[in-house]
N, C-alpha and C. Protein backbone atom coordinates (compact mmCIF):
# COMPACT_ATOMS: atom_id res chain seq x y z
N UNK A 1 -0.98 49.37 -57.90
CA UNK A 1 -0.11 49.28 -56.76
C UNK A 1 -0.90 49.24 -55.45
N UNK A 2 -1.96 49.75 -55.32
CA UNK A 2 -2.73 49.75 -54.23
C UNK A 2 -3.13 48.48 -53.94
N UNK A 3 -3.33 47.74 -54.81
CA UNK A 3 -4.33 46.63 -55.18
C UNK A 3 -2.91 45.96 -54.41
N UNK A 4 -2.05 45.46 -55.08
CA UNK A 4 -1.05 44.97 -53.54
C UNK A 4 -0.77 45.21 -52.33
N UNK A 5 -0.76 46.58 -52.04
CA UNK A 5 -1.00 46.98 -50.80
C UNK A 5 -1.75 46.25 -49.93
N UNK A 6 -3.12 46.52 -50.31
CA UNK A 6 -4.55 45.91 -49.70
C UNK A 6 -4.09 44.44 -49.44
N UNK A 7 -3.35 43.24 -50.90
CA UNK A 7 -3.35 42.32 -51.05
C UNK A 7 -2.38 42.07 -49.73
N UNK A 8 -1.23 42.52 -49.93
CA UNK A 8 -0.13 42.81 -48.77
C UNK A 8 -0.41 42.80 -47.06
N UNK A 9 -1.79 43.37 -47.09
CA UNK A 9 -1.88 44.62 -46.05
C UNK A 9 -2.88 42.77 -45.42
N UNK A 10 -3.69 42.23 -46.14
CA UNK A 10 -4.51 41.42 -45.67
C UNK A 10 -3.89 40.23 -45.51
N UNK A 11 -3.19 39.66 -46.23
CA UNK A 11 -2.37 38.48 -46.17
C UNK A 11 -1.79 38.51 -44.51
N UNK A 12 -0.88 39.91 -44.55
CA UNK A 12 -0.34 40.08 -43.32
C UNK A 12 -1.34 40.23 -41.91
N UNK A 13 -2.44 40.32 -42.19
CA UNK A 13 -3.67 40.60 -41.03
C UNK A 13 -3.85 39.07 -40.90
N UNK A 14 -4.14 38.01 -42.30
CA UNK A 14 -4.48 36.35 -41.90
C UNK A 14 -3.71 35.84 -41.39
N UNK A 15 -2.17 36.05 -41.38
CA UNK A 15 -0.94 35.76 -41.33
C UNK A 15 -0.76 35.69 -39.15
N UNK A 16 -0.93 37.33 -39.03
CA UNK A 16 -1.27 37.01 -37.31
C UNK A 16 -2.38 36.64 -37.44
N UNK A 17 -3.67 36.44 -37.93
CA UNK A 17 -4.28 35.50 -36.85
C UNK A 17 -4.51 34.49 -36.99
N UNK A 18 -3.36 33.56 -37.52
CA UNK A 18 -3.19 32.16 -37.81
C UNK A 18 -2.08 32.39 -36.84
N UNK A 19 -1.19 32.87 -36.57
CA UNK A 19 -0.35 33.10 -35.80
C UNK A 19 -0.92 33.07 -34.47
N UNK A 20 -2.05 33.69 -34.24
CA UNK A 20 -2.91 33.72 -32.74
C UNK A 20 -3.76 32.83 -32.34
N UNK A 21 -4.42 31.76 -33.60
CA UNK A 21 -4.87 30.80 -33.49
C UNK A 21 -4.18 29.83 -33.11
N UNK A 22 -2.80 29.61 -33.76
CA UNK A 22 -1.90 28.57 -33.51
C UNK A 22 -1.72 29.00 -32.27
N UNK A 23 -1.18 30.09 -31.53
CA UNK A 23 -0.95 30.37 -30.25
C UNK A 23 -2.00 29.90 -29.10
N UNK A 24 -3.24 30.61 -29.83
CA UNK A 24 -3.89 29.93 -28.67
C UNK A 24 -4.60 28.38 -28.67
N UNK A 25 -4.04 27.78 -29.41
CA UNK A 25 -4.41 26.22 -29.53
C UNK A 25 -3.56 25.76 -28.78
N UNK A 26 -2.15 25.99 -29.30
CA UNK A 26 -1.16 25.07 -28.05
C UNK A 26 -1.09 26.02 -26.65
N UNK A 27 -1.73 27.16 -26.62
CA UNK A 27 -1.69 27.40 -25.05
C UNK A 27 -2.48 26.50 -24.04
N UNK A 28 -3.71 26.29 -24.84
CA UNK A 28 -4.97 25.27 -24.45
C UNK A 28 -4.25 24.04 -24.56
N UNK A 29 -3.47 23.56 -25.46
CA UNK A 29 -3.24 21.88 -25.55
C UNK A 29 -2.15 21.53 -24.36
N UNK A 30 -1.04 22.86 -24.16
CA UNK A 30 -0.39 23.26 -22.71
C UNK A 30 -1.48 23.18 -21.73
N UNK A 31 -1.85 23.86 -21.42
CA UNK A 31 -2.84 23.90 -20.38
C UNK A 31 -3.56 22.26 -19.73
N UNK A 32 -4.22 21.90 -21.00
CA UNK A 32 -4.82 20.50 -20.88
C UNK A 32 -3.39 19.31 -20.43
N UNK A 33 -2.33 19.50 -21.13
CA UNK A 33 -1.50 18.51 -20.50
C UNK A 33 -1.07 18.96 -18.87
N UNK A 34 -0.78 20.19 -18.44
CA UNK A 34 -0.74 20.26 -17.04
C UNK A 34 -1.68 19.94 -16.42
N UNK A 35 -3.18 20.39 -16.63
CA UNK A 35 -3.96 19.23 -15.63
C UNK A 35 -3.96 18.05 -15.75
N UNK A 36 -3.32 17.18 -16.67
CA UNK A 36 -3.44 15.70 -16.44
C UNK A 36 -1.88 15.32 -16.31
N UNK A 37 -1.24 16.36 -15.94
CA UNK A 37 -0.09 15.69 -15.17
C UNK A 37 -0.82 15.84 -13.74
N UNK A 38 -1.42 17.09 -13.43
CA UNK A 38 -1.32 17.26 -11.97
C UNK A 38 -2.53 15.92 -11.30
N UNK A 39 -3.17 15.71 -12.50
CA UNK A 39 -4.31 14.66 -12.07
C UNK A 39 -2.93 12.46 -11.86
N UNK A 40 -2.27 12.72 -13.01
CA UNK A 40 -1.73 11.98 -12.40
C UNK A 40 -0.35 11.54 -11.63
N UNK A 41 0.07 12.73 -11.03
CA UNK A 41 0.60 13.18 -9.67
C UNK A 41 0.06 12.64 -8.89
N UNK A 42 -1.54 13.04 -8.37
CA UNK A 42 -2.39 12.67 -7.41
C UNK A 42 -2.22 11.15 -7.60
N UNK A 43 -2.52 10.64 -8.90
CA UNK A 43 -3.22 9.27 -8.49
C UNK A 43 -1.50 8.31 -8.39
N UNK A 44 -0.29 8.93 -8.38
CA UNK A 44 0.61 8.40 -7.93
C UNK A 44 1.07 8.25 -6.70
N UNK A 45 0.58 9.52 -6.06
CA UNK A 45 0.76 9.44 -4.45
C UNK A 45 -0.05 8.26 -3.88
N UNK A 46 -0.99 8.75 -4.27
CA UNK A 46 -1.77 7.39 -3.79
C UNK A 46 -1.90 5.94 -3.97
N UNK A 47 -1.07 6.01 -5.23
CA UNK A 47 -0.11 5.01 -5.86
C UNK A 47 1.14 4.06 -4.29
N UNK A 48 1.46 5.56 -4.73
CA UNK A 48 2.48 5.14 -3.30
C UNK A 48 2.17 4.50 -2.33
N UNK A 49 1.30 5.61 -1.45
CA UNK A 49 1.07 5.34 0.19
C UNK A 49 -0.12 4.14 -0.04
N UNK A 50 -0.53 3.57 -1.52
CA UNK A 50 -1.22 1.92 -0.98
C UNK A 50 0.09 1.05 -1.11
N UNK A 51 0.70 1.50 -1.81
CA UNK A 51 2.39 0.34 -2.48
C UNK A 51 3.07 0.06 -0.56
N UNK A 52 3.41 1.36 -0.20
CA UNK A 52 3.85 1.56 0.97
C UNK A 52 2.74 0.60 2.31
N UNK A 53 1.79 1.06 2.49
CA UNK A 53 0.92 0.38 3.64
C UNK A 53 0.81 -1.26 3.10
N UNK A 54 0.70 -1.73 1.55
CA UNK A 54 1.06 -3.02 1.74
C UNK A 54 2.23 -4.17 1.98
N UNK A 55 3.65 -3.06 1.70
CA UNK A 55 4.64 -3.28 1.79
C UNK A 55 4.93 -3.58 3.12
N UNK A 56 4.26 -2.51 4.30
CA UNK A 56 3.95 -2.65 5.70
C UNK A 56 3.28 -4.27 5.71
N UNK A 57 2.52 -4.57 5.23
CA UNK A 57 1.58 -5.61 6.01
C UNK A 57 2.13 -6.95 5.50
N UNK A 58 3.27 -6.79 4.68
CA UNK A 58 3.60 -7.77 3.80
C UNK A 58 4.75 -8.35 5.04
N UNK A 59 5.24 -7.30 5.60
CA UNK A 59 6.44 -7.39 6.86
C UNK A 59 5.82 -7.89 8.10
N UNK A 60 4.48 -7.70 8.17
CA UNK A 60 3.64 -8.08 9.41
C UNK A 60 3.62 -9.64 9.56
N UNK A 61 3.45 -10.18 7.72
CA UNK A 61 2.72 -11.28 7.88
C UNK A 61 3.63 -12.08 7.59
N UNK A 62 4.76 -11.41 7.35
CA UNK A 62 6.27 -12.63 7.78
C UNK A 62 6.88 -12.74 8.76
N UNK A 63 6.47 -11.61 9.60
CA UNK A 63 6.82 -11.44 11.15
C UNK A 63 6.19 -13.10 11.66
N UNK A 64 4.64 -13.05 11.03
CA UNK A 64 3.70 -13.93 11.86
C UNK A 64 4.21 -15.40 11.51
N UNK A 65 4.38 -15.49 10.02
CA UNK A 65 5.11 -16.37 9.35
C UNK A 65 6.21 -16.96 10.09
N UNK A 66 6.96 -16.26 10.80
CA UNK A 66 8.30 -16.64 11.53
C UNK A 66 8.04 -17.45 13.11
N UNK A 67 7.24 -16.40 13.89
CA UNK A 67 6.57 -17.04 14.79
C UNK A 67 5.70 -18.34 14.56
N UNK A 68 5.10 -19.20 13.81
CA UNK A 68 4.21 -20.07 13.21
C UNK A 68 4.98 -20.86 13.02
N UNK A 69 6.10 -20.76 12.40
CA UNK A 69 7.43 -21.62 12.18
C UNK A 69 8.34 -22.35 13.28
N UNK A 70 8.66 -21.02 14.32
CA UNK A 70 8.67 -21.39 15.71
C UNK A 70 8.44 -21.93 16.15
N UNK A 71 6.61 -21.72 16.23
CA UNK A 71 5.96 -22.21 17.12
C UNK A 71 5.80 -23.75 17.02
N UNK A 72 5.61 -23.97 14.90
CA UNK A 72 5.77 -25.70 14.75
C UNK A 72 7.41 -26.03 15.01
N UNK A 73 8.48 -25.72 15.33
CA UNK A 73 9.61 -26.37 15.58
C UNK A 73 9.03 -26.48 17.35
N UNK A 74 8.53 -25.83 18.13
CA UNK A 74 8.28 -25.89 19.81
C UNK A 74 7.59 -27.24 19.93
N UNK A 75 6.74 -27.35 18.79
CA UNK A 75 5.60 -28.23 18.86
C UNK A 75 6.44 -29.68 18.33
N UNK A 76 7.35 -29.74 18.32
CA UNK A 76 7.95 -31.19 18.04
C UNK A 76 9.12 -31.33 18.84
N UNK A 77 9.23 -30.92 20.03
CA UNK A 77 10.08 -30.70 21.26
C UNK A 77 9.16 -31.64 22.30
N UNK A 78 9.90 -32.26 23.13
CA UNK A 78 9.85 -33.31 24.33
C UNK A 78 9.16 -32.24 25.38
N UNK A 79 9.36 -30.77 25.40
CA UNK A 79 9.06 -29.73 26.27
C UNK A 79 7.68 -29.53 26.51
N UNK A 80 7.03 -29.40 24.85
CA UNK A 80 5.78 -29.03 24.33
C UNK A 80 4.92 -30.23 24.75
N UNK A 81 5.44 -31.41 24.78
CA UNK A 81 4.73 -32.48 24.87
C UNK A 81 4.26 -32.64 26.29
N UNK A 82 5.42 -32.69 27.15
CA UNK A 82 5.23 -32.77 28.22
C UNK A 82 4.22 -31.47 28.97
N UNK A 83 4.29 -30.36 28.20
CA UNK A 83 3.27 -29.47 28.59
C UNK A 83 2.08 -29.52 28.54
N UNK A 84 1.44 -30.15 27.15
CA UNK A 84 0.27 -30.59 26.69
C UNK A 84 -0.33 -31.65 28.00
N UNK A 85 0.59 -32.88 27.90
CA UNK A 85 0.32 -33.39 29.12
C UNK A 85 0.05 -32.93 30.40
N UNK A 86 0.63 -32.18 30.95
CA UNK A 86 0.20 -31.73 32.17
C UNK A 86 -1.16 -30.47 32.18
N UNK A 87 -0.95 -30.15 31.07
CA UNK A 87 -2.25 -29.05 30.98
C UNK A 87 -3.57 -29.90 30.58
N UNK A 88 -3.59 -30.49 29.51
CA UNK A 88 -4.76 -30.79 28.98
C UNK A 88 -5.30 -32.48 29.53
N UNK A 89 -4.06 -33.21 29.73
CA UNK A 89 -4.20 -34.77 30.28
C UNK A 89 -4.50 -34.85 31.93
N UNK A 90 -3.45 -33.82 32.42
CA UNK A 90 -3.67 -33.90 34.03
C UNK A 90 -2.34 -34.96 34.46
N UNK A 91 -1.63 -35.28 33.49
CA UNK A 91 -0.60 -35.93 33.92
C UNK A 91 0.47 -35.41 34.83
N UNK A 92 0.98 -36.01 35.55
CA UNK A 92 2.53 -35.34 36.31
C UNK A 92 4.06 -36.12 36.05
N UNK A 93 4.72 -35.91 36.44
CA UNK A 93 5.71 -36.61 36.65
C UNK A 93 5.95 -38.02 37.61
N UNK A 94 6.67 -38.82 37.48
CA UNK A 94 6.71 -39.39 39.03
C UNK A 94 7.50 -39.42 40.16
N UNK A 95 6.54 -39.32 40.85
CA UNK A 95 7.56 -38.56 42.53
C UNK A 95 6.83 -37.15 42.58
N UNK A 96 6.19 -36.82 41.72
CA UNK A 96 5.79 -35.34 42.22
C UNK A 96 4.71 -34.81 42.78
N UNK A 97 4.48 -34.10 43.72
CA UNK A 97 3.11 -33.91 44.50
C UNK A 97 2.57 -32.62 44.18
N UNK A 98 1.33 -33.20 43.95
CA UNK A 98 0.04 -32.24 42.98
C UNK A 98 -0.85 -31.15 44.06
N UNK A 99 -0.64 -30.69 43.93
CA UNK A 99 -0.94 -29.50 45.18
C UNK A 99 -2.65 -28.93 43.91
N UNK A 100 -3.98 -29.55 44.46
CA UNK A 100 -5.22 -29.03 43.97
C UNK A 100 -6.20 -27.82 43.96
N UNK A 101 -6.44 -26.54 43.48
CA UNK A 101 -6.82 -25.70 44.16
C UNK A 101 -8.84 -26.46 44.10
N UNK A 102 -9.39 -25.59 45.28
CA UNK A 102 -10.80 -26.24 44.89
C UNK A 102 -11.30 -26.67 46.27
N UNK A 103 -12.68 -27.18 46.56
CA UNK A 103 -13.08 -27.39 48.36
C UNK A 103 -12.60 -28.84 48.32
N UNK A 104 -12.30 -29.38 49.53
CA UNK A 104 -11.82 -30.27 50.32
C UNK A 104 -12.88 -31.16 50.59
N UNK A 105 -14.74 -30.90 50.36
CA UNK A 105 -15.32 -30.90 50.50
C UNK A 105 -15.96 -30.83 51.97
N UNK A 106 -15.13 -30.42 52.83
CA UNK A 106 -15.54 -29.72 54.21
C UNK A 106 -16.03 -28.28 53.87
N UNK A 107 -16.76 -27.73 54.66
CA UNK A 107 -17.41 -26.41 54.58
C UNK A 107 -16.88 -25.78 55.74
C-alpha cells in the first residue's frame, strides 16, 4: 500500500509540474505575442501618418493639376494672345500711344 502512495504521491508531484511547465510556456508564448502586437501597432501608426501625408500631397498635386488646366484653357483665349503680344513682341493696338520708360537720350 505504501508502494501506491509513493506511486500516487509522485505522479501527483509530475502532474503539477507539467501543469507549471504548460503554464509557464503559454505565459511566455502570451508575452511574446504582446510584444509583437505592440511592435506592430507602431509600425501601423506610421503606416498611417505616411498613408495620411501622401494622401495630403496627392490633393496638392490636383490642386496644381487644376490650375495647369486653367491655365491651358487661358492659353487658347484671344486675351492670352494678345498679352503675349504686347509683352514679348512689343506690339500695341491701333490708335494707341506707347508711353516708353528709359533716357530720351538728353542728359
Amino acid at each position: 500500500m505504501k508502494k501506491k502512495q509513493k506511486r500516487s504521491r509522485s505522479q501527483a508531484e509530475y502532474n503539477r509540474l507539467g501543469l507549471l511547465v504548460i503554464t509557464v510556456v503559454v505565459l511566455l508564448f502570451l508575452g511574446s505575442m504582446l510584444q509583437s502586437s505592440r511592435k506592430l501597432e507602431t509600425r501601423l501608426a506610421s503606416y498611417d501618418a505616411r498613408a495620411a501625408a501622401l494622401e495630403e500631397k496627392l490633393e496638392e498635386e490636383r490642386a496644381r493639376t487644376e490650375e495647369i488646366d486653367a491655365l491651358k484653357e487661358y492659353m487658347k483665349t484671344d486675351e492670352y494672345a494678345e498679352e503675349v503680344a504686347r509683352e514679348k513682341l512689343g506690339l500695341v493696338k491701333y490708335g494707341e500711344i506707347v508711353f516708353r520708360e528709359g533716357s530720351s537720350g538728353e542728359e
